[in-house]
PDB file of N, CA and C in Angstrom:
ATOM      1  N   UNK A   1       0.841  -1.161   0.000  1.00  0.00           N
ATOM      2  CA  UNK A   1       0.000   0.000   0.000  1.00  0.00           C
ATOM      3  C   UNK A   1       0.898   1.240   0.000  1.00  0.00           C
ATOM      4  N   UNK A   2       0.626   2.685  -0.976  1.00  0.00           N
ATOM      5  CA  UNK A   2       1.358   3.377  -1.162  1.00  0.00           C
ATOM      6  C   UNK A   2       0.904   4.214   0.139  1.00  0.00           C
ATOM      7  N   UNK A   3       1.354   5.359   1.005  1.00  0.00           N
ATOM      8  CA  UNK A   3       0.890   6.427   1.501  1.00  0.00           C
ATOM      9  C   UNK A   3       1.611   7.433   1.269  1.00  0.00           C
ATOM     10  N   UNK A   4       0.533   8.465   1.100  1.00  0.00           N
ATOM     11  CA  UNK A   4       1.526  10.243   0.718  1.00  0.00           C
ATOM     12  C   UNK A   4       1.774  10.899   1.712  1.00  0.00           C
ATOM     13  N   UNK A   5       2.999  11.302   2.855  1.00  0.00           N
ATOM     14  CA  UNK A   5       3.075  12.077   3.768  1.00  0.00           C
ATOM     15  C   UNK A   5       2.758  13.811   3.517  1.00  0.00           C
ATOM     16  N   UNK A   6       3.393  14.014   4.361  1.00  0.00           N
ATOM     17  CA  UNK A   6       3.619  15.161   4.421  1.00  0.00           C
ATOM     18  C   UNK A   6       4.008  16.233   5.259  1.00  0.00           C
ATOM     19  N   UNK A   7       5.524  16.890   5.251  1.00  0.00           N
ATOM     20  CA  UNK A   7       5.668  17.426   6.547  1.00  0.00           C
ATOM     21  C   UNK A   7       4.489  18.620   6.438  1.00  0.00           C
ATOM     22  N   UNK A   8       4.261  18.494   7.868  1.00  0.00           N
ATOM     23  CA  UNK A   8       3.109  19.847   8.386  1.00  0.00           C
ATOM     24  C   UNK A   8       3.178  20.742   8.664  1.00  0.00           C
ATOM     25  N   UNK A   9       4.120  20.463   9.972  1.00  0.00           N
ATOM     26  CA  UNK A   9       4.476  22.195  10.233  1.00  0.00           C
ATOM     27  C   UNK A   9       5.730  21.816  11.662  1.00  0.00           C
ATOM     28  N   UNK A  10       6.890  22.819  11.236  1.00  0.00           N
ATOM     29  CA  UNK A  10       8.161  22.829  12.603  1.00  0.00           C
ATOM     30  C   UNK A  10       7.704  24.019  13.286  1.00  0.00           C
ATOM     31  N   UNK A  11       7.178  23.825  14.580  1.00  0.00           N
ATOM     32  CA  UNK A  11       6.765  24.658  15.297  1.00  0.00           C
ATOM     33  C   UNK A  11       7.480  24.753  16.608  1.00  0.00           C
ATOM     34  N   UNK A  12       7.547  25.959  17.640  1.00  0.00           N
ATOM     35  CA  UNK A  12       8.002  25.797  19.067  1.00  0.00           C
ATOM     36  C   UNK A  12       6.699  26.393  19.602  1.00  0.00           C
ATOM     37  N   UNK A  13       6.300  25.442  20.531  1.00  0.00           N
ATOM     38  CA  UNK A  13       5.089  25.990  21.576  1.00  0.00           C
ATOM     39  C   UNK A  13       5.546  25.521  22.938  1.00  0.00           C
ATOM     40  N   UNK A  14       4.699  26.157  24.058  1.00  0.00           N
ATOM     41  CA  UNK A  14       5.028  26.339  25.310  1.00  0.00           C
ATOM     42  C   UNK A  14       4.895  24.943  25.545  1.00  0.00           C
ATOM     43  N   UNK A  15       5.627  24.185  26.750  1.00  0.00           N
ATOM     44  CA  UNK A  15       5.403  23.246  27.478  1.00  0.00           C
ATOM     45  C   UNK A  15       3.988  23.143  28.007  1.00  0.00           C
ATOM     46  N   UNK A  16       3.739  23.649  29.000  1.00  0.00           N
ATOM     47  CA  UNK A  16       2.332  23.687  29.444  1.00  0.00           C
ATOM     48  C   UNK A  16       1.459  25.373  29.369  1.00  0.00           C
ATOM     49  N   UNK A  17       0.293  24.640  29.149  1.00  0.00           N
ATOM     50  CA  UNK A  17      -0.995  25.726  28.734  1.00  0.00           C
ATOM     51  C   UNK A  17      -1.864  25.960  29.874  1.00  0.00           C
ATOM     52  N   UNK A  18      -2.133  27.028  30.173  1.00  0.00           N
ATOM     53  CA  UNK A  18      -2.839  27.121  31.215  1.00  0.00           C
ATOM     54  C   UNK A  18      -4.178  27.496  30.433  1.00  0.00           C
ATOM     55  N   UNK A  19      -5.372  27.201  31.326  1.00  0.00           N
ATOM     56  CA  UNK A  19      -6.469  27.530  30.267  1.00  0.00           C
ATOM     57  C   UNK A  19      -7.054  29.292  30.300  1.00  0.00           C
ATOM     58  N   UNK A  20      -7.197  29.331  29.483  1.00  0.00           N
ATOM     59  CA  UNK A  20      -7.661  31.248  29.053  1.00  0.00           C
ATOM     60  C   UNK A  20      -6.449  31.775  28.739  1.00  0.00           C
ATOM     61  N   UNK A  21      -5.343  31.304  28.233  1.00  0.00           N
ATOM     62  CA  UNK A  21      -3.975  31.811  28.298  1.00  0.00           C
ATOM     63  C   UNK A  21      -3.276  31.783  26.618  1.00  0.00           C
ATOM     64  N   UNK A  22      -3.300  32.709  26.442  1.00  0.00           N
ATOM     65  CA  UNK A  22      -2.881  32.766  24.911  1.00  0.00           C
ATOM     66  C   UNK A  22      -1.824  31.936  24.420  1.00  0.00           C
ATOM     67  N   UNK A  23      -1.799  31.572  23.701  1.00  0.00           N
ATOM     68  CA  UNK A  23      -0.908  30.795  22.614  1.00  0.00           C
ATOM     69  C   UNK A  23      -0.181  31.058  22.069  1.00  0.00           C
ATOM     70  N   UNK A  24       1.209  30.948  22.573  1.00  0.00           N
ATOM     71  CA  UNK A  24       2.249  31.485  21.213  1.00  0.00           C
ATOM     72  C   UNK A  24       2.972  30.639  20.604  1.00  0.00           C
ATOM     73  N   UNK A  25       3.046  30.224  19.272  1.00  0.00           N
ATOM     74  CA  UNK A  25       3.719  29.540  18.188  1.00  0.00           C
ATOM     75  C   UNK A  25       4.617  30.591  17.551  1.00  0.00           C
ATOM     76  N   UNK A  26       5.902  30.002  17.783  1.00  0.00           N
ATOM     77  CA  UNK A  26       6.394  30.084  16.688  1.00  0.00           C
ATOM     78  C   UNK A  26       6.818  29.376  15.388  1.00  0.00           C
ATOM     79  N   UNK A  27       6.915  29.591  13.932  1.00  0.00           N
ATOM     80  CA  UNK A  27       6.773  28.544  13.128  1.00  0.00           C
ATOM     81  C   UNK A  27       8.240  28.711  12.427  1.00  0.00           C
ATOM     82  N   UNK A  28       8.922  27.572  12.444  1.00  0.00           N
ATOM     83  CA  UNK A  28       9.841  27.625  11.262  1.00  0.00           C
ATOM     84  C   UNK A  28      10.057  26.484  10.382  1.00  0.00           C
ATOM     85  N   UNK A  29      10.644  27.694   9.232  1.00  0.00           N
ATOM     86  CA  UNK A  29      10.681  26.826   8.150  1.00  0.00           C
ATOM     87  C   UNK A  29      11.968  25.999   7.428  1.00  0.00           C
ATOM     88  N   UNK A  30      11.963  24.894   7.408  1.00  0.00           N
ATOM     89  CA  UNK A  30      13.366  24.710   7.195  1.00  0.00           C
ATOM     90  C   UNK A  30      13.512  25.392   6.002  1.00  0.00           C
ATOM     91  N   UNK A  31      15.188  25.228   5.734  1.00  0.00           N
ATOM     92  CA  UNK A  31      15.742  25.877   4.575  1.00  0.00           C
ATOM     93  C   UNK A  31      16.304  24.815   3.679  1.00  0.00           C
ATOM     94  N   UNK A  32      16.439  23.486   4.021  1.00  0.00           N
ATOM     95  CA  UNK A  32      16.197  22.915   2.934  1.00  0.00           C
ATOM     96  C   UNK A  32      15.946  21.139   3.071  1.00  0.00           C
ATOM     97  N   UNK A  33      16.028  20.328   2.094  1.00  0.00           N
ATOM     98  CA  UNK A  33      15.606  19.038   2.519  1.00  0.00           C
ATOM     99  C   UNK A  33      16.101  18.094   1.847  1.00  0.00           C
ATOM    100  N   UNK A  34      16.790  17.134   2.255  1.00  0.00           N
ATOM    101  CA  UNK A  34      17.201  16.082   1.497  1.00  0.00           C
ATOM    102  C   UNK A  34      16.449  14.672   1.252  1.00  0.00           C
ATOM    103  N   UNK A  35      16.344  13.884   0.015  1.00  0.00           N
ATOM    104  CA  UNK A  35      15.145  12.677   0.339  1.00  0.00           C
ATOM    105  C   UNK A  35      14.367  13.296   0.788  1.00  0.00           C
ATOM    106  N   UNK A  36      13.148  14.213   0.397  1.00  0.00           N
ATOM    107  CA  UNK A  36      11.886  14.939   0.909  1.00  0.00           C
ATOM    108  C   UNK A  36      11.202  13.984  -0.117  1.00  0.00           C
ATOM    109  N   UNK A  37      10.593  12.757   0.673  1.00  0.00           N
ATOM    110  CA  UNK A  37       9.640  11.795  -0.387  1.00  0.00           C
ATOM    111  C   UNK A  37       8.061  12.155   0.168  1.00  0.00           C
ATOM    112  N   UNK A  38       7.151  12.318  -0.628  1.00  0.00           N
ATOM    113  CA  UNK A  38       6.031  12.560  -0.444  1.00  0.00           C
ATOM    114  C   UNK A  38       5.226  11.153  -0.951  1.00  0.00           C
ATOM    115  N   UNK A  39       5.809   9.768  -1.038  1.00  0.00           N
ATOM    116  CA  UNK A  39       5.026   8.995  -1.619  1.00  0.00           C
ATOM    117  C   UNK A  39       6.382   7.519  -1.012  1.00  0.00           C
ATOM    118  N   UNK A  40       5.650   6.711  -0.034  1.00  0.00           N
ATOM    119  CA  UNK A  40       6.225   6.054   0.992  1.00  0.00           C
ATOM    120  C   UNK A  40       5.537   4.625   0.612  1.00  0.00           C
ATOM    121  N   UNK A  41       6.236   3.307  -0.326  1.00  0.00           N
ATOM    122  CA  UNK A  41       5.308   2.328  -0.277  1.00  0.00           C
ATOM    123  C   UNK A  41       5.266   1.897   1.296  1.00  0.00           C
ATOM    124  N   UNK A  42       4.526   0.767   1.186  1.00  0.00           N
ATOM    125  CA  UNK A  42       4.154  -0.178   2.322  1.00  0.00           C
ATOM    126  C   UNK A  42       4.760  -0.658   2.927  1.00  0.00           C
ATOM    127  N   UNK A  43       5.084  -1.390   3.868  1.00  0.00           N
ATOM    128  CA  UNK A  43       6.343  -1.582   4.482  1.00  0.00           C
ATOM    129  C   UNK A  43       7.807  -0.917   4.102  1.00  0.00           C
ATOM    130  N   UNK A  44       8.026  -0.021   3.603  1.00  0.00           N
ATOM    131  CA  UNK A  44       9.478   0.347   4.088  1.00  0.00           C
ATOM    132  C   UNK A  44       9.578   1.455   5.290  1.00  0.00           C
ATOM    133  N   UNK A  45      10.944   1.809   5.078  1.00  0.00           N
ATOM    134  CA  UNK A  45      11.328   2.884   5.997  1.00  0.00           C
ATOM    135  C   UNK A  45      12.185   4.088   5.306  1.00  0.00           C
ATOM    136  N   UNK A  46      12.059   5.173   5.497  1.00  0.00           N
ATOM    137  CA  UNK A  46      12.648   6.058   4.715  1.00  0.00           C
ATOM    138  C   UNK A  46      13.097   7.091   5.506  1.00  0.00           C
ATOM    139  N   UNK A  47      14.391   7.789   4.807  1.00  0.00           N
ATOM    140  CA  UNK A  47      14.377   9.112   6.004  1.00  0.00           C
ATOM    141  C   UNK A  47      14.612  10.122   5.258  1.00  0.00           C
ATOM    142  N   UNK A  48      14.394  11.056   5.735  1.00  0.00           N
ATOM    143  CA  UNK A  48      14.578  12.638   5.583  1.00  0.00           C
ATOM    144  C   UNK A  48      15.181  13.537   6.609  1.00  0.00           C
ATOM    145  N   UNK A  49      15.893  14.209   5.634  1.00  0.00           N
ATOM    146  CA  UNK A  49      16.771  15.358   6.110  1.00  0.00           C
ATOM    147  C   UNK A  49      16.419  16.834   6.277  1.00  0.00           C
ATOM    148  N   UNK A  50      15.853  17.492   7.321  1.00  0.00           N
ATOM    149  CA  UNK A  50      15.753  18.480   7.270  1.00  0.00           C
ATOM    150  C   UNK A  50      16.634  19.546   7.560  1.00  0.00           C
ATOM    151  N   UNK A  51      17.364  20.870   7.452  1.00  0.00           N
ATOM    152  CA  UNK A  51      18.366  21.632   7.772  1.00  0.00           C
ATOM    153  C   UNK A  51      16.881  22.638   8.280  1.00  0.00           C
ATOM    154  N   UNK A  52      17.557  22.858   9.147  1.00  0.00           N
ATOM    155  CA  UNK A  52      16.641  24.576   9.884  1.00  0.00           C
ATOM    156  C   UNK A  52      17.810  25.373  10.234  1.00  0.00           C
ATOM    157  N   UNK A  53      17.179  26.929  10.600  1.00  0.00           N
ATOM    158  CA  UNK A  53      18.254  28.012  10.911  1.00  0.00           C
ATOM    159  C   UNK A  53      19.086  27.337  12.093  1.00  0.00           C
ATOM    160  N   UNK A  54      19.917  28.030  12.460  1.00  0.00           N
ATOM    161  CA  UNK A  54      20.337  27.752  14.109  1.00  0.00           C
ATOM    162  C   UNK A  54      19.412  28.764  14.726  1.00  0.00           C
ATOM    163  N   UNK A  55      18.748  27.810  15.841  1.00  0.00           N
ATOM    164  CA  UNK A  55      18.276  28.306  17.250  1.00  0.00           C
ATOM    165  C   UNK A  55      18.354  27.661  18.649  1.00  0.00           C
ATOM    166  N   UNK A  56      17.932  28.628  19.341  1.00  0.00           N
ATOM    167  CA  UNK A  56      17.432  27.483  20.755  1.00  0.00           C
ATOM    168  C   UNK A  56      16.038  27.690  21.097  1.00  0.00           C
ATOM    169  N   UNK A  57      15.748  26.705  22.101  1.00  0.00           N
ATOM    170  CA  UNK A  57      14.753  26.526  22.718  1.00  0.00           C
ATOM    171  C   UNK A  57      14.730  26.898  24.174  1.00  0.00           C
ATOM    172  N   UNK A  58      13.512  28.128  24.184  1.00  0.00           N
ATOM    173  CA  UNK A  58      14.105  28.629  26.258  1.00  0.00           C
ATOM    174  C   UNK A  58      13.577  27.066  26.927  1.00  0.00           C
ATOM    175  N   UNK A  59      13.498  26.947  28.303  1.00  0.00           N
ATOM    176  CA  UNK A  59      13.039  25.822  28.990  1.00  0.00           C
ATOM    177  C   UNK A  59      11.788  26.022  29.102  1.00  0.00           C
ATOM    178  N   UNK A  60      10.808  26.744  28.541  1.00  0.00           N
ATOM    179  CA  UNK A  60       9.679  26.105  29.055  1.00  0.00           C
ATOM    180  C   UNK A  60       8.936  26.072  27.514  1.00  0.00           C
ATOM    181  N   UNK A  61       9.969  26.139  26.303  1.00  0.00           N
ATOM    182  CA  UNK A  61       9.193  25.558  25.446  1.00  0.00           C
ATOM    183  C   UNK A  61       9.496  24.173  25.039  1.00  0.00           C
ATOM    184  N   UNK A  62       8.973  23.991  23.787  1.00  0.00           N
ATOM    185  CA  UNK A  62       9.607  22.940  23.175  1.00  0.00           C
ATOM    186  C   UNK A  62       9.282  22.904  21.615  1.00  0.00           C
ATOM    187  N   UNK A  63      10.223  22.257  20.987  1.00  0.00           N
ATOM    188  CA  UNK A  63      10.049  22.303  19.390  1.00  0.00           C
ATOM    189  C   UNK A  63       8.649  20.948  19.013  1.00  0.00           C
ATOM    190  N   UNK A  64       7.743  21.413  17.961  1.00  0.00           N
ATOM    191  CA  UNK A  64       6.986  20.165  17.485  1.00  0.00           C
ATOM    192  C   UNK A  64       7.177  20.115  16.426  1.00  0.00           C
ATOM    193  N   UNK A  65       7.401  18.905  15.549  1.00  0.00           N
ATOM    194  CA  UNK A  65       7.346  18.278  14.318  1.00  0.00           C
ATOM    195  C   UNK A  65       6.824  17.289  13.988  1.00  0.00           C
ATOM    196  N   UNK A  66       4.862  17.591  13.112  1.00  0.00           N
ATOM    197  CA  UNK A  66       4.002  17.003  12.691  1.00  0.00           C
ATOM    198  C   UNK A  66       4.465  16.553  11.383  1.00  0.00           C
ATOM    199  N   UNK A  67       4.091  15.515  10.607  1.00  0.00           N
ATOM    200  CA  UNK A  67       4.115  14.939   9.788  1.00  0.00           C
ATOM    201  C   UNK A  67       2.418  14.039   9.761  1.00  0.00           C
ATOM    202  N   UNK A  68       1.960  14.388   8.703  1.00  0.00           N
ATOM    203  CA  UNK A  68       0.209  14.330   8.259  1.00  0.00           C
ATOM    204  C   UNK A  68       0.412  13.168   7.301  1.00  0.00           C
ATOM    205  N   UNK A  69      -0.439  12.496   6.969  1.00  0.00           N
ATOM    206  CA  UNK A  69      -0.977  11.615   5.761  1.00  0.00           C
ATOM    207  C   UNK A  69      -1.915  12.100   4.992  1.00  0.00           C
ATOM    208  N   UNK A  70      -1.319  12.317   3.319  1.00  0.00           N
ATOM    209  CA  UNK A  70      -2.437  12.925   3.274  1.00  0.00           C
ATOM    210  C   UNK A  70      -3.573  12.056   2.731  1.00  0.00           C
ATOM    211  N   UNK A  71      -4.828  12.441   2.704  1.00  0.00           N
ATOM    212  CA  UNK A  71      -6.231  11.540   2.126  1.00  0.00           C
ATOM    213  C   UNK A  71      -6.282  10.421   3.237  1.00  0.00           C
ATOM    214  N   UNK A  72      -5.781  10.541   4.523  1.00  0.00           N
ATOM    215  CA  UNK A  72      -6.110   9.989   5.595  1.00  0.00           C
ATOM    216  C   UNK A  72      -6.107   9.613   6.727  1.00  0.00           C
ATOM    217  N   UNK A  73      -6.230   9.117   7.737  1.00  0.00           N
ATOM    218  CA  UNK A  73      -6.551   9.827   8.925  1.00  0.00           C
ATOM    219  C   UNK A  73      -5.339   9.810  10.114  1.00  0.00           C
ATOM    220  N   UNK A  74      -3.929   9.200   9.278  1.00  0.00           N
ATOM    221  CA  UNK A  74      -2.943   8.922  10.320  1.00  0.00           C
ATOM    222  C   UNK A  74      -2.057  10.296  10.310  1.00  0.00           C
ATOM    223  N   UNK A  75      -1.681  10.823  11.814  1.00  0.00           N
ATOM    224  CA  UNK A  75      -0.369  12.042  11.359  1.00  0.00           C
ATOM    225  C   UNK A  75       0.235  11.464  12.952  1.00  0.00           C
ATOM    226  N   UNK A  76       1.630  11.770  12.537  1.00  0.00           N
ATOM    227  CA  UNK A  76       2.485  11.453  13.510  1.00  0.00           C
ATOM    228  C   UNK A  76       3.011  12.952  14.179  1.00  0.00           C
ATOM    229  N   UNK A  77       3.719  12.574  15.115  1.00  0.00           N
ATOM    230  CA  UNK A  77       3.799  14.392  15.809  1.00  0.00           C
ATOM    231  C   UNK A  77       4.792  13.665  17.125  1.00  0.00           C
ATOM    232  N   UNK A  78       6.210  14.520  16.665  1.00  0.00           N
ATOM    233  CA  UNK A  78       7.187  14.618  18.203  1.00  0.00           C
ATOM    234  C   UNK A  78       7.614  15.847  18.441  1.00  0.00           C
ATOM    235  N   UNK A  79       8.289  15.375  19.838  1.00  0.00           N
ATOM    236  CA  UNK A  79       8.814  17.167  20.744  1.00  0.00           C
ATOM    237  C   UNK A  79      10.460  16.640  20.862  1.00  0.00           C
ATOM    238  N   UNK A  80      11.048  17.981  21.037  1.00  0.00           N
ATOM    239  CA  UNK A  80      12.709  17.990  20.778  1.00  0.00           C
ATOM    240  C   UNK A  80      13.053  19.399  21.597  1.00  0.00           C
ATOM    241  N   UNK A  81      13.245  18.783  23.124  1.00  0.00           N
ATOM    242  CA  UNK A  81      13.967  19.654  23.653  1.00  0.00           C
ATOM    243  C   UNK A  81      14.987  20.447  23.509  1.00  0.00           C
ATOM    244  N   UNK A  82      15.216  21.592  24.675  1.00  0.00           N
ATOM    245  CA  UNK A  82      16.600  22.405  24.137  1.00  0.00           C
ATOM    246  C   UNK A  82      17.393  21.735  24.418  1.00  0.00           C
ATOM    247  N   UNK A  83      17.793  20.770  24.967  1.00  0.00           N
ATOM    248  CA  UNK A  83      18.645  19.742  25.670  1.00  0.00           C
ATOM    249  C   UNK A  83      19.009  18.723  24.364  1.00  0.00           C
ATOM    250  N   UNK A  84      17.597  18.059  23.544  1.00  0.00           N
ATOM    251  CA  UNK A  84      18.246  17.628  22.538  1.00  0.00           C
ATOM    252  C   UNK A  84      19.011  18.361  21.279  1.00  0.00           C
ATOM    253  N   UNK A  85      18.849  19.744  21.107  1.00  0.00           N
ATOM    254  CA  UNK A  85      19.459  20.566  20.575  1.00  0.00           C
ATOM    255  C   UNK A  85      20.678  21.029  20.562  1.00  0.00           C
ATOM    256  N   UNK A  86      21.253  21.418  21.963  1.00  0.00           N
ATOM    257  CA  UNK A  86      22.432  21.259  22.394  1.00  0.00           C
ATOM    258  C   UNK A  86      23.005  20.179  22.225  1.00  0.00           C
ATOM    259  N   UNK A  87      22.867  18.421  21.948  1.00  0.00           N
ATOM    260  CA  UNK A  87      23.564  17.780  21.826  1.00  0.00           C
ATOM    261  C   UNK A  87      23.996  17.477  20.192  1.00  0.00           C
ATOM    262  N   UNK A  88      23.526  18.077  19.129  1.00  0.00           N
ATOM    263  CA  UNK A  88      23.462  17.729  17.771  1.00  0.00           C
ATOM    264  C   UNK A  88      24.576  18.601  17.628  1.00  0.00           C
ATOM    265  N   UNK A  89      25.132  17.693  16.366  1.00  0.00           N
ATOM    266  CA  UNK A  89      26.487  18.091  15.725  1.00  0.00           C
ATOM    267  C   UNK A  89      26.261  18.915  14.843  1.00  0.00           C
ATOM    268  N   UNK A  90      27.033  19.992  14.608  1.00  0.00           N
ATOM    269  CA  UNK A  90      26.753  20.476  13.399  1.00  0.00           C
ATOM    270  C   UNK A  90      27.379  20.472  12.227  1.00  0.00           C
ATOM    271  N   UNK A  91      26.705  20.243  10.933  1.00  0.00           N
ATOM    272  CA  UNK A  91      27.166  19.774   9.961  1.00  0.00           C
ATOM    273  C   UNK A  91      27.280  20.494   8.977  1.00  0.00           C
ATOM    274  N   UNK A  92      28.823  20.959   8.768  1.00  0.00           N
ATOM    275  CA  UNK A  92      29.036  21.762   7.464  1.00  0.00           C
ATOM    276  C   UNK A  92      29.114  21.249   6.080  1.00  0.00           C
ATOM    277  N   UNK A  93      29.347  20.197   6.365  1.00  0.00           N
ATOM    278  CA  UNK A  93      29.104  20.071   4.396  1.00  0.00           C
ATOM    279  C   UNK A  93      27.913  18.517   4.399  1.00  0.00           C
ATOM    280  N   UNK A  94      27.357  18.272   3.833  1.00  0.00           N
ATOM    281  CA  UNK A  94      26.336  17.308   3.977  1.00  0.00           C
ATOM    282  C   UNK A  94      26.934  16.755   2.655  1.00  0.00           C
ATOM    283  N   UNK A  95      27.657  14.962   3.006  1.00  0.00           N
ATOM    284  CA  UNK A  95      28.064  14.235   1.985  1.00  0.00           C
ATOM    285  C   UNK A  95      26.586  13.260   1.847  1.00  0.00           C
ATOM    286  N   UNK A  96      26.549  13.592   0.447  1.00  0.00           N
ATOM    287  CA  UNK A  96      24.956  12.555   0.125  1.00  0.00           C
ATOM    288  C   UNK A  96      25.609  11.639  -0.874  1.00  0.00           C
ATOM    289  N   UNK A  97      25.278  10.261  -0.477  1.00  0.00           N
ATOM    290  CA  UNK A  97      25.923   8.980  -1.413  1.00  0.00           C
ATOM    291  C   UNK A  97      24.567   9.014  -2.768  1.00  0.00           C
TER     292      UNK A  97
END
């Protein structure tokens, strides 16, 4: 079975929400993408590369990155502390085989 992803949206929102309490998102966009497949057969596994600006994350937010299906009803969605941020290497030249 084929499915079409789709990244959704790289967002940072607050850790916790208090209720009546406004919402702040911020949204970013990466700047670029490697293997960006929009069409995933059935059993495999695939990956993608996203590059974003350099930032951080204060402690009481956190980064989200949704990924949707599209034409149906599955979307996946994780969080990436400033803690996991601080530990990533950074990569100046990106060797692609």
């Amino acid at each position: 079975m084929i499915r079409r992803w789709g990244l959704s949206l790289l967002k940072i929102v607050d850790k916790k929400v208090a209720k009546r309490t406004a919402i702040q998102e911020q949204v970013i966009w990466p700047l670029r993408a490697h293997n960006n497949l929009t069409v995933i057969g059935g059993n495999r596994t695939e990956r993608v590369v996203f590059t974003l600006p350099k930032f951080t994350i204060p402690d009481d937010k956190m980064l989200v990155v949704e990924l949707n299906e599209q034409e149906g009803g599955r979307h996946q969605s994780f969080t990436v502390d400033n803690a996991d941020l601080v530990r990533a290497k950074v990569i100046n030249e990106l060797k692609v085989k």
